[in-house]
C-alpha atoms as a PDB file:
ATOM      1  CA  UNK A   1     140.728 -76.729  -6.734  1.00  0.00           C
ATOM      2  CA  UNK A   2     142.272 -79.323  -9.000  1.00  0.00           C
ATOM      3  CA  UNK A   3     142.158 -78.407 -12.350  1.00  0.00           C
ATOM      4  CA  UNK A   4     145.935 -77.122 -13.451  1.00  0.00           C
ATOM      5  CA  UNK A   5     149.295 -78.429 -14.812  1.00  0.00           C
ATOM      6  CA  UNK A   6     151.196 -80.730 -12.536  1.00  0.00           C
ATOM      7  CA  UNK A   7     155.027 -82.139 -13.553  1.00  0.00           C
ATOM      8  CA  UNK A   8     156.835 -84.761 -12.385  1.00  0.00           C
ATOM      9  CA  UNK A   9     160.678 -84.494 -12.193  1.00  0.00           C
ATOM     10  CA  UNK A  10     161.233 -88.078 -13.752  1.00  0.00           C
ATOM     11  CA  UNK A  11     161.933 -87.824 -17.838  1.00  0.00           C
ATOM     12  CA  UNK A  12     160.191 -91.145 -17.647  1.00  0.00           C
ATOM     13  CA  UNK A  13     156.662 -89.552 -16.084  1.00  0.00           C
ATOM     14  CA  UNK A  14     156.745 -86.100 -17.380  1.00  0.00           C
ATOM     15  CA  UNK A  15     153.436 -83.740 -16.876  1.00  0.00           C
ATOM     16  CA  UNK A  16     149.941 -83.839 -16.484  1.00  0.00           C
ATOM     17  CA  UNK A  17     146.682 -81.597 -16.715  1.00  0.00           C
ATOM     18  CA  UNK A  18     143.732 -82.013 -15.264  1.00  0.00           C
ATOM     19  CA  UNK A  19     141.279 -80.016 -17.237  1.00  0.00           C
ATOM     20  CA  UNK A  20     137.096 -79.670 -16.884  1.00  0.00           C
ATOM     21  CA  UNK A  21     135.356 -81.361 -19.392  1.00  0.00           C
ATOM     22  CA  UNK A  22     131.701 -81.663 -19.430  1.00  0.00           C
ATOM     23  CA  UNK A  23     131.346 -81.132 -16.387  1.00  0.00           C
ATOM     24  CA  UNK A  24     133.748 -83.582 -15.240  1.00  0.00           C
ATOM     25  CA  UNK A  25     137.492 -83.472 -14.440  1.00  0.00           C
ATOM     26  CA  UNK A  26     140.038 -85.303 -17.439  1.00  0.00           C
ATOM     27  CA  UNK A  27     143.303 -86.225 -16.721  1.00  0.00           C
ATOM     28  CA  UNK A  28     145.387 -84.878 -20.312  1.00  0.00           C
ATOM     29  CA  UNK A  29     141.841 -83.644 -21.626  1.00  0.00           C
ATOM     30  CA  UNK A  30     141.108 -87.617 -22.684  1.00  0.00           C
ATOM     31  CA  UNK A  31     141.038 -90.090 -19.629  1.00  0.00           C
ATOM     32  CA  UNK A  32     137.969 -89.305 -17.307  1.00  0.00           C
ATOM     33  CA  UNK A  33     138.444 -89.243 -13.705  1.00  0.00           C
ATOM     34  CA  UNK A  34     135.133 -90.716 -11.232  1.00  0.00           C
ATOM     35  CA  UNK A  35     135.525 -89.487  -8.068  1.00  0.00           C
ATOM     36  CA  UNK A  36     136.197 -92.113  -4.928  1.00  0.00           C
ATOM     37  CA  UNK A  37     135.899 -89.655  -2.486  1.00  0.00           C
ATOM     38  CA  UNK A  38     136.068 -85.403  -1.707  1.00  0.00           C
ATOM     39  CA  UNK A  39     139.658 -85.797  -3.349  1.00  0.00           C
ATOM     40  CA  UNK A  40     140.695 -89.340  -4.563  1.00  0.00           C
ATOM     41  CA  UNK A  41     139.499 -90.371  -8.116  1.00  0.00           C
ATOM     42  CA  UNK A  42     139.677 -93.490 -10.176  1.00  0.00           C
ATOM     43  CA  UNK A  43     140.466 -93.005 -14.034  1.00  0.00           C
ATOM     44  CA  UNK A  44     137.399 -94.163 -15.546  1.00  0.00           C
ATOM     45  CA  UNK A  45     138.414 -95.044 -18.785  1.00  0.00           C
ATOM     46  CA  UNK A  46     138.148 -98.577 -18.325  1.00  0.00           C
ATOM     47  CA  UNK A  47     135.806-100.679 -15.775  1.00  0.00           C
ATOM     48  CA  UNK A  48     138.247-102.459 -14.467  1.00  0.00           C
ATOM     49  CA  UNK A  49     141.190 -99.947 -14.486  1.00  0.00           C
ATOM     50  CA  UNK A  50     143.232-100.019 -11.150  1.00  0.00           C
ATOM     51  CA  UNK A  51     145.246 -96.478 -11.898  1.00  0.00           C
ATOM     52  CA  UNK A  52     144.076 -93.477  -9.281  1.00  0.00           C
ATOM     53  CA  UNK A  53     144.669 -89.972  -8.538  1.00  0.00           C
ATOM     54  CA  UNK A  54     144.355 -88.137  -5.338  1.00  0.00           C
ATOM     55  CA  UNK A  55     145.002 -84.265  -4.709  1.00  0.00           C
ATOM     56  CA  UNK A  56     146.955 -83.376  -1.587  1.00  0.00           C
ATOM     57  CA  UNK A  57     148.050 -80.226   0.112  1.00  0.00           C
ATOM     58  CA  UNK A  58     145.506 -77.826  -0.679  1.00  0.00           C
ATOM     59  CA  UNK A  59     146.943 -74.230  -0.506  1.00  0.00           C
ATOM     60  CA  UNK A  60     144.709 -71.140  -1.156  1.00  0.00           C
ATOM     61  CA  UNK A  61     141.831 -73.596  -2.573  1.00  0.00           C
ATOM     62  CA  UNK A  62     144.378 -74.909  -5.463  1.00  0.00           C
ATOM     63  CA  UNK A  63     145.936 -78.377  -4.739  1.00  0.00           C
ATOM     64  CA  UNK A  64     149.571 -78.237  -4.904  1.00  0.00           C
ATOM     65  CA  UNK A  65     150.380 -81.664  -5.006  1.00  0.00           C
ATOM     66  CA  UNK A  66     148.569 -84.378  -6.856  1.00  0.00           C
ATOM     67  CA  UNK A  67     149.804 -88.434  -6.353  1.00  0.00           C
ATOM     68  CA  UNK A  68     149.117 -90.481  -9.428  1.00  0.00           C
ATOM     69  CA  UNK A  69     149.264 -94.060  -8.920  1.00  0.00           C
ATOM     70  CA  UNK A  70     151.645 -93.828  -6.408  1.00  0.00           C
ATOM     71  CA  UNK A  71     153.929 -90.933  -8.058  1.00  0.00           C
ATOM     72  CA  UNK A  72     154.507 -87.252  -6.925  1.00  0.00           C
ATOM     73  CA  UNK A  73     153.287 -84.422  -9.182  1.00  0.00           C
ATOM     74  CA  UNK A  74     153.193 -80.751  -8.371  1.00  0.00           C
ATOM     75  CA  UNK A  75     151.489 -78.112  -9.370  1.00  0.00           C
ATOM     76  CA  UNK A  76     153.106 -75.816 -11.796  1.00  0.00           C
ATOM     77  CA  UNK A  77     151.360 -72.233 -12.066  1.00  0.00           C
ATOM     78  CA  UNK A  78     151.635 -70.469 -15.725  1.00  0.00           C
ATOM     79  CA  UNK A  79     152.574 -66.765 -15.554  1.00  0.00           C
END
């Protein structure tokens, strides 16, 4: 439901993926992600490290939307 590319119009934020890993979900294949709840995770990269992600507006079991620390990211589907 989350895995997938998500973009961000800003030149300054860009894209993201969110790929499976191990068994776990990455954010850009690198930074794990430790879930906080069924669709809110932390980026566990660091103990101590405040950044979060959380997956809205679930469509067809794919999440469409995904807020990143307070920024809006959508889903972008490759053809």
């Amino acid at each position: 439901a989350f895995v997938g590319h998500y973009r961000n119009d800003s030149p300054w934020m860009g894209s993201l993926r969110v790929v499976p890993l191990k068994g776990k979900l990455r954010m850009d294949g690198l930074l794990p992600l430790e879930a906080i709840d069924s669709d809110t995770f932390r980026l566990a990269d660091k103990p101590q490290n405040p950044e979060w992600i959380a997956f809205l507006d679930v469509v067809n079991g794919k999440a469409m939307h995904l807020k990143f620390s307070g920024e809006d990211y959508w889903r972008v589907e490759s053809k």
